[in-house]
C-alpha atoms as a PDB file:
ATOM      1  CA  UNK A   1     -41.948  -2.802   4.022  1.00  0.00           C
ATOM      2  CA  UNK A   2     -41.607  -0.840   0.854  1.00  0.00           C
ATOM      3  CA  UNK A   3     -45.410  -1.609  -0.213  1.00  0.00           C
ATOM      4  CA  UNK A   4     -46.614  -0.913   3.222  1.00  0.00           C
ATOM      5  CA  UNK A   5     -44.552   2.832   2.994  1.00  0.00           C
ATOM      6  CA  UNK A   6     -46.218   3.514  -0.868  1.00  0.00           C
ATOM      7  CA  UNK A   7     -49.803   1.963   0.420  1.00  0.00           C
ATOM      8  CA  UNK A   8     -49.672   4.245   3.604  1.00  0.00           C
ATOM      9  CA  UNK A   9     -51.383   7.480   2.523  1.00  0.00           C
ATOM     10  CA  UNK A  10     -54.101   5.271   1.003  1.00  0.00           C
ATOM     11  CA  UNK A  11     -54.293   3.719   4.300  1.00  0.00           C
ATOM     12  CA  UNK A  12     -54.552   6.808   6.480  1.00  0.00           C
ATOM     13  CA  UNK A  13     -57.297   8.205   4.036  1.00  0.00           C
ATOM     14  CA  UNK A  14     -59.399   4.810   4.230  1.00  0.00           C
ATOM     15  CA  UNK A  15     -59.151   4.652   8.124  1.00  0.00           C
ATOM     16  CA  UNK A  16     -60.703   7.777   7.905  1.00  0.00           C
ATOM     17  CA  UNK A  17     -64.010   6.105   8.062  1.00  0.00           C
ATOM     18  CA  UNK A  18     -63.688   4.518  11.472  1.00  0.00           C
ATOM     19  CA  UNK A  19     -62.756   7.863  13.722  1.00  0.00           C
ATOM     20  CA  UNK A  20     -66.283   8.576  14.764  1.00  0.00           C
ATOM     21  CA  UNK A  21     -66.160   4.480  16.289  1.00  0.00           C
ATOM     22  CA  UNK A  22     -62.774   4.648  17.483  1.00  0.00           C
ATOM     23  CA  UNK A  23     -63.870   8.657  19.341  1.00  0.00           C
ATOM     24  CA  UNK A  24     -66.962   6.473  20.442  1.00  0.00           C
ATOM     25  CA  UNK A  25     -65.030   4.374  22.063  1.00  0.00           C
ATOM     26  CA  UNK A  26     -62.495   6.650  23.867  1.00  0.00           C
ATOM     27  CA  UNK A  27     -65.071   8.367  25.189  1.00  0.00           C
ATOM     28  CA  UNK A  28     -66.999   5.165  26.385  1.00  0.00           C
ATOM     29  CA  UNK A  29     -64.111   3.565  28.141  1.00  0.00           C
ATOM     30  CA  UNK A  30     -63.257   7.182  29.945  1.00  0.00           C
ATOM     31  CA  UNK A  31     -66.780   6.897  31.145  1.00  0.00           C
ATOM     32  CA  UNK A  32     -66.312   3.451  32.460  1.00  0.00           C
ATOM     33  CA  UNK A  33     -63.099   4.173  34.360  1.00  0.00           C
ATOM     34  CA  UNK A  34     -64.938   7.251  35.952  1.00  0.00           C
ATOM     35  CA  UNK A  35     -67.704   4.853  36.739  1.00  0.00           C
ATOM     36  CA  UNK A  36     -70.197   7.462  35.197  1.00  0.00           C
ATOM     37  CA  UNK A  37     -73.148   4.651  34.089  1.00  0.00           C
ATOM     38  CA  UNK A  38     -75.319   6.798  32.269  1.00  0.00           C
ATOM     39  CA  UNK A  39     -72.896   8.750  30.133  1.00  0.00           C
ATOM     40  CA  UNK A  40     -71.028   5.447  29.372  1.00  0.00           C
ATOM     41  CA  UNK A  41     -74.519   3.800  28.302  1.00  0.00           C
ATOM     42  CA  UNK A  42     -74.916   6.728  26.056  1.00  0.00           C
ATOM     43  CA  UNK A  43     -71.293   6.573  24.707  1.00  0.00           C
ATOM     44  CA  UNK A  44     -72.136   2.385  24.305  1.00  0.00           C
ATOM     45  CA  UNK A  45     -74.988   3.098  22.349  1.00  0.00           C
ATOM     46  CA  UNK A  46     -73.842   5.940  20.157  1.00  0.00           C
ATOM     47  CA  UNK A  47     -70.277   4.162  19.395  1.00  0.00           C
ATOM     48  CA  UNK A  48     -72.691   0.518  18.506  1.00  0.00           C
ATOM     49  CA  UNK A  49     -74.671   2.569  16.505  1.00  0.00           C
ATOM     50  CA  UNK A  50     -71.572   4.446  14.569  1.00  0.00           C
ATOM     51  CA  UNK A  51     -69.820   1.012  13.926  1.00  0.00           C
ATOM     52  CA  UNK A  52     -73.034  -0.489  12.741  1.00  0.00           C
ATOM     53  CA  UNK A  53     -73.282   2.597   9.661  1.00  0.00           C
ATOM     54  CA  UNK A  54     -69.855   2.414   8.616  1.00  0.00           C
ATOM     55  CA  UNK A  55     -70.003  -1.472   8.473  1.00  0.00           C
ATOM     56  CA  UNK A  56     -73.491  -1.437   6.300  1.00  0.00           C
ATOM     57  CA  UNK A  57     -71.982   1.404   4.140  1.00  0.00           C
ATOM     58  CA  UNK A  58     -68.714  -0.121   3.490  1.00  0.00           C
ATOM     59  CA  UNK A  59     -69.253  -3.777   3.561  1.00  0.00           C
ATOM     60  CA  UNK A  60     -69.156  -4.436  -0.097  1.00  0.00           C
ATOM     61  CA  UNK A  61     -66.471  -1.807  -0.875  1.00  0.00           C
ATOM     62  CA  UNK A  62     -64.309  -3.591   1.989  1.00  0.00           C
ATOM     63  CA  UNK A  63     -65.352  -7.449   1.624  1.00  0.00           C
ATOM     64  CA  UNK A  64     -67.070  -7.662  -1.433  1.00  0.00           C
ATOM     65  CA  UNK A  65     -66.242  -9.702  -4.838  1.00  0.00           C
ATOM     66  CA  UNK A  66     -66.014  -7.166  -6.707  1.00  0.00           C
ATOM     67  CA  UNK A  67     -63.981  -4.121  -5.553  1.00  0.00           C
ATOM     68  CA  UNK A  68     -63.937  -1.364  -7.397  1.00  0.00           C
ATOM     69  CA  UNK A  69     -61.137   0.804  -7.454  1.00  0.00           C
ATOM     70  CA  UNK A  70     -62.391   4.065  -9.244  1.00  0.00           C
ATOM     71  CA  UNK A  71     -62.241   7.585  -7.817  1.00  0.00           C
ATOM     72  CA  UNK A  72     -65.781   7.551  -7.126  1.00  0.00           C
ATOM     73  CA  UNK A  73     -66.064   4.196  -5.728  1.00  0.00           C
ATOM     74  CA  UNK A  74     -63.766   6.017  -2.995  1.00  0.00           C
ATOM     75  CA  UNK A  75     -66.121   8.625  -2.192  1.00  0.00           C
ATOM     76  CA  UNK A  76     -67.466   5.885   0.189  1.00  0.00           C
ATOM     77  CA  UNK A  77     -64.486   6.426   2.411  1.00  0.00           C
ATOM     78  CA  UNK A  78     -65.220  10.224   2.263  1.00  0.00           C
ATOM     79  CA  UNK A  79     -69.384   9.622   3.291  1.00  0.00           C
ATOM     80  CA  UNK A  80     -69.376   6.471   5.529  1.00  0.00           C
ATOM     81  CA  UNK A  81     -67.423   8.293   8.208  1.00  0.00           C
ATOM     82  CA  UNK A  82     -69.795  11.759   7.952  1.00  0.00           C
ATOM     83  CA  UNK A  83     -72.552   9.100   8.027  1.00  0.00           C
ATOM     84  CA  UNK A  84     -71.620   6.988  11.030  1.00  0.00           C
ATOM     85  CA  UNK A  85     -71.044  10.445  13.129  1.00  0.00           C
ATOM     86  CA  UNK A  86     -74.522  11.974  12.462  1.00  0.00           C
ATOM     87  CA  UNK A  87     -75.870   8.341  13.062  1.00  0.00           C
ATOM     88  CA  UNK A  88     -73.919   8.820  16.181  1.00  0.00           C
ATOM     89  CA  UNK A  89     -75.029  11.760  17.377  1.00  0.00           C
ATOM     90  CA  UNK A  90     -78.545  10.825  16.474  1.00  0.00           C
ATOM     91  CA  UNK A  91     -78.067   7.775  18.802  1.00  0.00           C
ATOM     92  CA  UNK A  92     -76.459  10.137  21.610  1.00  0.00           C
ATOM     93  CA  UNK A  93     -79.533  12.045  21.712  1.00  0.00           C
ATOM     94  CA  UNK A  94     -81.455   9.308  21.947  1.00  0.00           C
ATOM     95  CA  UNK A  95     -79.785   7.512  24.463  1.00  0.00           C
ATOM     96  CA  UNK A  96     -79.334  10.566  26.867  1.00  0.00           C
ATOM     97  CA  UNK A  97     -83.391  10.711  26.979  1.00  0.00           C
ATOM     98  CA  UNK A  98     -83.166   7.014  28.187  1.00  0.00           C
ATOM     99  CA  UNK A  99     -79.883   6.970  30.081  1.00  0.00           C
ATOM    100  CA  UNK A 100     -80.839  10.058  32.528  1.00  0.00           C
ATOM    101  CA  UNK A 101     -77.849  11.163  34.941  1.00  0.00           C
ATOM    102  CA  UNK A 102     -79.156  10.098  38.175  1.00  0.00           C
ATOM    103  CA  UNK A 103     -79.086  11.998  41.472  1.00  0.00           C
ATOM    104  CA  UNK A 104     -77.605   8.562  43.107  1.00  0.00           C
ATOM    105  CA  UNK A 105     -74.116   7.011  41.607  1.00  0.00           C
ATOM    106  CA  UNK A 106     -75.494   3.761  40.174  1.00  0.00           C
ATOM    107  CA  UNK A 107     -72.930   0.926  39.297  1.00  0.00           C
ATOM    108  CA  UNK A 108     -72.062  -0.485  35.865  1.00  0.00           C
ATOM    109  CA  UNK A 109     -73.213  -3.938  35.778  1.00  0.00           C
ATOM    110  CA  UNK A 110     -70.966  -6.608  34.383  1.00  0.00           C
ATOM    111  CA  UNK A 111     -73.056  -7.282  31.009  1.00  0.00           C
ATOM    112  CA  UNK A 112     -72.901  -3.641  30.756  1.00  0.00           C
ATOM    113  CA  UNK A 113     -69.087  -3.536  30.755  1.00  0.00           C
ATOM    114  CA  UNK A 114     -68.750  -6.936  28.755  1.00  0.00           C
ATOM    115  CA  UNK A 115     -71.142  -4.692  25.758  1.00  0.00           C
ATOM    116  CA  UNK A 116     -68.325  -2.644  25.124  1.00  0.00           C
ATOM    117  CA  UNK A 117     -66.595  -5.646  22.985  1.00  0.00           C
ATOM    118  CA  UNK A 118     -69.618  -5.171  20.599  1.00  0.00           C
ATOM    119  CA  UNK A 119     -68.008  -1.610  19.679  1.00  0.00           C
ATOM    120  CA  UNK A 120     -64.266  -3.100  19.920  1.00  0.00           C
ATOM    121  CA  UNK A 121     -65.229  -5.946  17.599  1.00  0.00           C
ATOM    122  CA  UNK A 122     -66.427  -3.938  15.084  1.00  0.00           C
ATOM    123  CA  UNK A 123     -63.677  -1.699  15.134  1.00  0.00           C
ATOM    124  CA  UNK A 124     -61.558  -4.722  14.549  1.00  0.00           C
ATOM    125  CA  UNK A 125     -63.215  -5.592  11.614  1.00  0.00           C
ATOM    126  CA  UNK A 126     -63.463  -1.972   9.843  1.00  0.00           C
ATOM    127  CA  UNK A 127     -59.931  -1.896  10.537  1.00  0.00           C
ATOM    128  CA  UNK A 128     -58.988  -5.141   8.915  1.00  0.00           C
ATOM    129  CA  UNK A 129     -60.777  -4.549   5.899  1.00  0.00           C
ATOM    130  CA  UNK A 130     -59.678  -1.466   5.378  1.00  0.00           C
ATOM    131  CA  UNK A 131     -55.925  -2.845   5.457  1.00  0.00           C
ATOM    132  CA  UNK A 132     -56.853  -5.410   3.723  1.00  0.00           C
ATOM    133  CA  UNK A 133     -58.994  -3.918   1.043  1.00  0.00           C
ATOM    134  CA  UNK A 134     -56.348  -0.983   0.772  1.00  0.00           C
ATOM    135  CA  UNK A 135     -53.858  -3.415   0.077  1.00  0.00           C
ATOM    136  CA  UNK A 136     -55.130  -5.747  -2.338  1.00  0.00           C
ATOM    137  CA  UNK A 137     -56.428  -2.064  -4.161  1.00  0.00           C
ATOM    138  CA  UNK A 138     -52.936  -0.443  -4.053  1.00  0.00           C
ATOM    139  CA  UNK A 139     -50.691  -3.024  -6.237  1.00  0.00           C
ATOM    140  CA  UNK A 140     -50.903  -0.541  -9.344  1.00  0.00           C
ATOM    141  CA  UNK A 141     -49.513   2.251  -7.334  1.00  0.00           C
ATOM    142  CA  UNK A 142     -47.197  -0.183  -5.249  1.00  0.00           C
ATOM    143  CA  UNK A 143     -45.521  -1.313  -8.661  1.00  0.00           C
ATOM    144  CA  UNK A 144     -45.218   2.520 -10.021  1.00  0.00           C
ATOM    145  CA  UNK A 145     -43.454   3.649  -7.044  1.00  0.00           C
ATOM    146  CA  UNK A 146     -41.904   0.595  -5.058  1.00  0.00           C
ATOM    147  CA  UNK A 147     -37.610   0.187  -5.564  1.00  0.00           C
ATOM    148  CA  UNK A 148     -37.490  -3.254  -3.932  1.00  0.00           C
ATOM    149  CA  UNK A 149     -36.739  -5.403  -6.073  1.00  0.00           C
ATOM    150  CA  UNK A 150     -38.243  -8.209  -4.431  1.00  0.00           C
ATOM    151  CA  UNK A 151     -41.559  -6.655  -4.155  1.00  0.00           C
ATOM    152  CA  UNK A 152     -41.951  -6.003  -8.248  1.00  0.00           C
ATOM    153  CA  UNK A 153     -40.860  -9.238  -9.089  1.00  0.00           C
ATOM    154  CA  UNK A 154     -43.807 -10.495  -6.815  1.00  0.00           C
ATOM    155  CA  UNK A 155     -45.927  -8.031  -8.133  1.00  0.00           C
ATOM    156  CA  UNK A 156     -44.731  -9.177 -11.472  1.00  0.00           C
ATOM    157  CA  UNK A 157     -45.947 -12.970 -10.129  1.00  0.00           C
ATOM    158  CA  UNK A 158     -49.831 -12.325  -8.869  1.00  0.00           C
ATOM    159  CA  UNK A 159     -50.760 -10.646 -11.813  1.00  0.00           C
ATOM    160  CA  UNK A 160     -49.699 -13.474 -13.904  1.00  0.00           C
ATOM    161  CA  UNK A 161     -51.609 -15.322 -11.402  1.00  0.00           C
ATOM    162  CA  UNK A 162     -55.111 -13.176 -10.872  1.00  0.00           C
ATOM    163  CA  UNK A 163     -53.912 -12.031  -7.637  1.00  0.00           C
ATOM    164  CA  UNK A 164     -53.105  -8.980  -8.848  1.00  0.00           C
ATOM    165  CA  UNK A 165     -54.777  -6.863 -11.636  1.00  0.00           C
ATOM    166  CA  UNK A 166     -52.742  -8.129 -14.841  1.00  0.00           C
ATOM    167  CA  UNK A 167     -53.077  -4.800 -17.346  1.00  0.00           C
ATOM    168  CA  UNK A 168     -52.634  -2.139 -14.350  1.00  0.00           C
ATOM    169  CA  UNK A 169     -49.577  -3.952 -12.101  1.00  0.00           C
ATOM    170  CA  UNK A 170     -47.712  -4.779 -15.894  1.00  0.00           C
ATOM    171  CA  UNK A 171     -48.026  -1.079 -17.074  1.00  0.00           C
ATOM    172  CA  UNK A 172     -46.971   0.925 -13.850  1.00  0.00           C
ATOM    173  CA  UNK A 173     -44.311  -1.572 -14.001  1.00  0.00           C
ATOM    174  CA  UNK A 174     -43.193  -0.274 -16.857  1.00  0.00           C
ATOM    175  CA  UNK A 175     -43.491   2.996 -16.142  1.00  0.00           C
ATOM    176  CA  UNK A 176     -41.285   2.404 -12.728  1.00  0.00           C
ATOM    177  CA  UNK A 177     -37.682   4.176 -13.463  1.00  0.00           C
ATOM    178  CA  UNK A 178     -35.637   1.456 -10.648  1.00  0.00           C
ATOM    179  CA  UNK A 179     -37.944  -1.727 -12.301  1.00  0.00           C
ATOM    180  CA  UNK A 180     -35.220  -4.160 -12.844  1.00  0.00           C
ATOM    181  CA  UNK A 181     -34.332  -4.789 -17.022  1.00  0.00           C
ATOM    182  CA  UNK A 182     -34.941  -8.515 -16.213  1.00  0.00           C
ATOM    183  CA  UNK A 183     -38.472  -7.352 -15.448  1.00  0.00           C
ATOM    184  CA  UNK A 184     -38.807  -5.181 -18.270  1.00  0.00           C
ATOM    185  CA  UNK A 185     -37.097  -7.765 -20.614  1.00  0.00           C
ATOM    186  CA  UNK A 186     -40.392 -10.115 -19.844  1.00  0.00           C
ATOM    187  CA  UNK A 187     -43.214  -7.903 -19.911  1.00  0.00           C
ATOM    188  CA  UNK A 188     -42.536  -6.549 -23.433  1.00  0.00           C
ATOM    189  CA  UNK A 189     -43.737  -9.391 -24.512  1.00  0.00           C
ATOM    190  CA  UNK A 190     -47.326  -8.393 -22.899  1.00  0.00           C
ATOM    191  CA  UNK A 191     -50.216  -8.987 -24.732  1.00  0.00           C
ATOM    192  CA  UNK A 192     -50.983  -5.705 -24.170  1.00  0.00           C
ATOM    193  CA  UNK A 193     -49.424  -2.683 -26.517  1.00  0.00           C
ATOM    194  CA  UNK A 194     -50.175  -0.015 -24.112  1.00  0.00           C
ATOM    195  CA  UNK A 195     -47.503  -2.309 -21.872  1.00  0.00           C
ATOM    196  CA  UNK A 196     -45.231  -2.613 -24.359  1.00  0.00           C
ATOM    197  CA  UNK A 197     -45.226   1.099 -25.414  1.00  0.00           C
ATOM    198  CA  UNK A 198     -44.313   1.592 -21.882  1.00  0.00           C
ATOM    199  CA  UNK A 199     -41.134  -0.806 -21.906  1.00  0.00           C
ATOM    200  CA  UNK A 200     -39.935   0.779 -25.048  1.00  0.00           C
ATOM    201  CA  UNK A 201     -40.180   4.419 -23.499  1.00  0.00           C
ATOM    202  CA  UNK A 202     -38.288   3.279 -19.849  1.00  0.00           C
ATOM    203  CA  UNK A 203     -34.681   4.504 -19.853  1.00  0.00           C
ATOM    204  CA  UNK A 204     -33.797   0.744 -17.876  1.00  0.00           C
ATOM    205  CA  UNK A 205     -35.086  -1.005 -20.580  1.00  0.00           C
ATOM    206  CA  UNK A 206     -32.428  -2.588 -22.121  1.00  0.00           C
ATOM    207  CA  UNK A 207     -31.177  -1.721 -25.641  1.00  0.00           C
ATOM    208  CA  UNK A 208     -31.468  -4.829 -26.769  1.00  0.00           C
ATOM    209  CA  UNK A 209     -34.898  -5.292 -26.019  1.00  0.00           C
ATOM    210  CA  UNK A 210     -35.805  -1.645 -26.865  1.00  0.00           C
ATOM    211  CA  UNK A 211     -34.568  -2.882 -30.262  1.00  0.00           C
ATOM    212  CA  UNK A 212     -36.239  -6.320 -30.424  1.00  0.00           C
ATOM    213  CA  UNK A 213     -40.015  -4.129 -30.456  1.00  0.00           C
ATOM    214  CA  UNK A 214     -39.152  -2.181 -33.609  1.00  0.00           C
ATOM    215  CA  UNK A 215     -41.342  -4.455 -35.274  1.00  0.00           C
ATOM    216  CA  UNK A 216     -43.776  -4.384 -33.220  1.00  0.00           C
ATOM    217  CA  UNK A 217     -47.497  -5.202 -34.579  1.00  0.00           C
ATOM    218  CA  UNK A 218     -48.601  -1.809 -32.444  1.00  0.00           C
ATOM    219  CA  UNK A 219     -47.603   1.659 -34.942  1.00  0.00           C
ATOM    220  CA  UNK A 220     -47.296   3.673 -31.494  1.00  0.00           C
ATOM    221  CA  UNK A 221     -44.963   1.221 -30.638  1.00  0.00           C
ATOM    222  CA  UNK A 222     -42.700   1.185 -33.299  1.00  0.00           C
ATOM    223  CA  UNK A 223     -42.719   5.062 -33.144  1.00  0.00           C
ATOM    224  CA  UNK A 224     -41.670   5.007 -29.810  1.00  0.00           C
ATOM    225  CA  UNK A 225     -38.643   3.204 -30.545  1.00  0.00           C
ATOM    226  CA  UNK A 226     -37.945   4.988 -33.703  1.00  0.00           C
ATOM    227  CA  UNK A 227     -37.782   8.039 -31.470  1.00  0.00           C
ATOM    228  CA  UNK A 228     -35.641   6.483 -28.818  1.00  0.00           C
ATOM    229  CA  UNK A 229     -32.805   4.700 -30.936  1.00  0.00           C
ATOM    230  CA  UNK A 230     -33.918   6.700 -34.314  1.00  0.00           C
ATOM    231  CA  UNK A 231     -34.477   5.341 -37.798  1.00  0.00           C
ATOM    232  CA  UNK A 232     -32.050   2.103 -39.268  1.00  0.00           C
ATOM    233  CA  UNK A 233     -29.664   3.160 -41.345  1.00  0.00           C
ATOM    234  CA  UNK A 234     -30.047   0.258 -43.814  1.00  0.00           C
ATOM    235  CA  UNK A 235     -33.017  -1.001 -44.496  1.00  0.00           C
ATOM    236  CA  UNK A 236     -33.571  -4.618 -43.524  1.00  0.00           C
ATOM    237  CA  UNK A 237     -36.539  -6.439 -44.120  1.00  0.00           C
ATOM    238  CA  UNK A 238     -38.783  -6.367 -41.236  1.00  0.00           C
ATOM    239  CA  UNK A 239     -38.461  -9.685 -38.950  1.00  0.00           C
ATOM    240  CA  UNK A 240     -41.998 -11.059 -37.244  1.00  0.00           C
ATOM    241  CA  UNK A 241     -43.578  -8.552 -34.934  1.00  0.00           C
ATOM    242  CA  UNK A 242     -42.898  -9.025 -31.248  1.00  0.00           C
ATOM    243  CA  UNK A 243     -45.720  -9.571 -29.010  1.00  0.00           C
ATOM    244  CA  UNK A 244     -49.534  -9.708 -29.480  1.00  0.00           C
ATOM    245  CA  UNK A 245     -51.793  -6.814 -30.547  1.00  0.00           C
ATOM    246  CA  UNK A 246     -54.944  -7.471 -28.059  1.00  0.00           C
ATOM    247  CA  UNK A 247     -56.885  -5.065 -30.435  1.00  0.00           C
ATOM    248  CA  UNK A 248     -57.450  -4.203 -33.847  1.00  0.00           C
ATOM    249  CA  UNK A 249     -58.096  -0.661 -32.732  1.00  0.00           C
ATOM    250  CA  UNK A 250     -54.401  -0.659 -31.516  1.00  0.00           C
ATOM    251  CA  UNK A 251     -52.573  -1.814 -34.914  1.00  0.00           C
END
């Protein structure tokens, strides 16, 4: 529950792009109950034709292999719905030239009623992947603001796995005030200084281990924990660094 409350404004943005198929649809089904044939042929046809845009636009953003999550990878969400509705209105137009309003009520045929799935199905599926997708996209921002316990710690778990993305989830872990110290304890030995800066700098990271990465092979790191617990007062000399430096560039 507490990743689906931090992962709902993401959600509500992304399902953006399905409101000119789920209008469509509305609209279509009114139609149908009013037994109005042509205007509910038109509404078929335009709602077909918006799910069909958003799909094509967002198929690789939603079900692809490789998602990206960058802000302008997200200006898809922001087109594909201003896309599908001129694509929509296009097909309106269209359709009301074919589907004339007749001067006799005319009845809906069945195959004509059973069409409207094709709309419904592919609302389904824009819907799912955008849950889905928004989800699997969200874990950095899930592990920054979640409190559960539970959830971090499985956080914690699919990025050691690949589930999860294992640089972003660690660090806004470590940047989470309520992260547990048990969690903070193991990820400062990331491979990562950026990660381990992070731990040092969290006000629940225990002492101890605040300590433990004054010797860290990362400078930034050591001076992050010089200005947390200050300098020792008697020189010692300097145990093996904690942790790994995963660049030069870093030392």
């Amino acid at each position: 529950m507490d990743a689906i409350l931090v992962s709902l404004p993401a959600l509500l943005f992304s399902s953006l792009c399905a409101l000119p198929l789920a209008l469509g649809i509305v609209a279509a089904i009114g139609r149908l109950r009013a037994g109005v044939r042509a205007a509910y042929l038109r509404h078929l046809a335009a709602s077909c034709t918006a799910g069909a845009v958003a799909l094509a636009l967002l198929w690789s953003s939603l079900f692809g292999d490789n998602l990206s999550r960058s802000s302008t990878a997200a200006l898809i969400f922001v087109v594909a719905p201003v896309y599908a509705a001129l694509a929509q209105a296009m097909a309106y137009g269209l359709a009301a030239l074919v589907f004339r309003k007749s001067a006799t009520p005319q009845a809906i045929s069945a195959g004509a009623k059973i069409a409207l799935l094709a709309p419904l199905l592919m609302l389904v599926v824009l819907l799912y992947g955008v849950t889905a997708s928004t989800m699997r996209g969200n874990d950095s921002t899930v592990a920054r603001k979640a409190s559960d316990p539970a959830t971090l710690q499985r956080l914690l778990e699919q990025s050691r796995t690949g589930a999860a993305d294992a640089f972003g989830v660690p660090l806004n872990l470590a940047q989470n005030a309520v992260t547990p110290p048990a969690i903070l304890s193991d990820i400062a030995q990331h491979t990562h200084p950026a990660v381990r800066a992070q731990v040092a700098r969290n006000p629940a990271t225990p002492q101890a281990v605040v300590e433990a990465l004054r010797y860290d092979c990362a400078s930034f790191v050591r001076k992050i924990v010089v200005e947390r617990l200050g300098p020792r007062d008697v020189p010692e000399p300097a145990p093996a660094p904690t942790g790994q430096c995963a660049l030069a560039r870093w030392r």
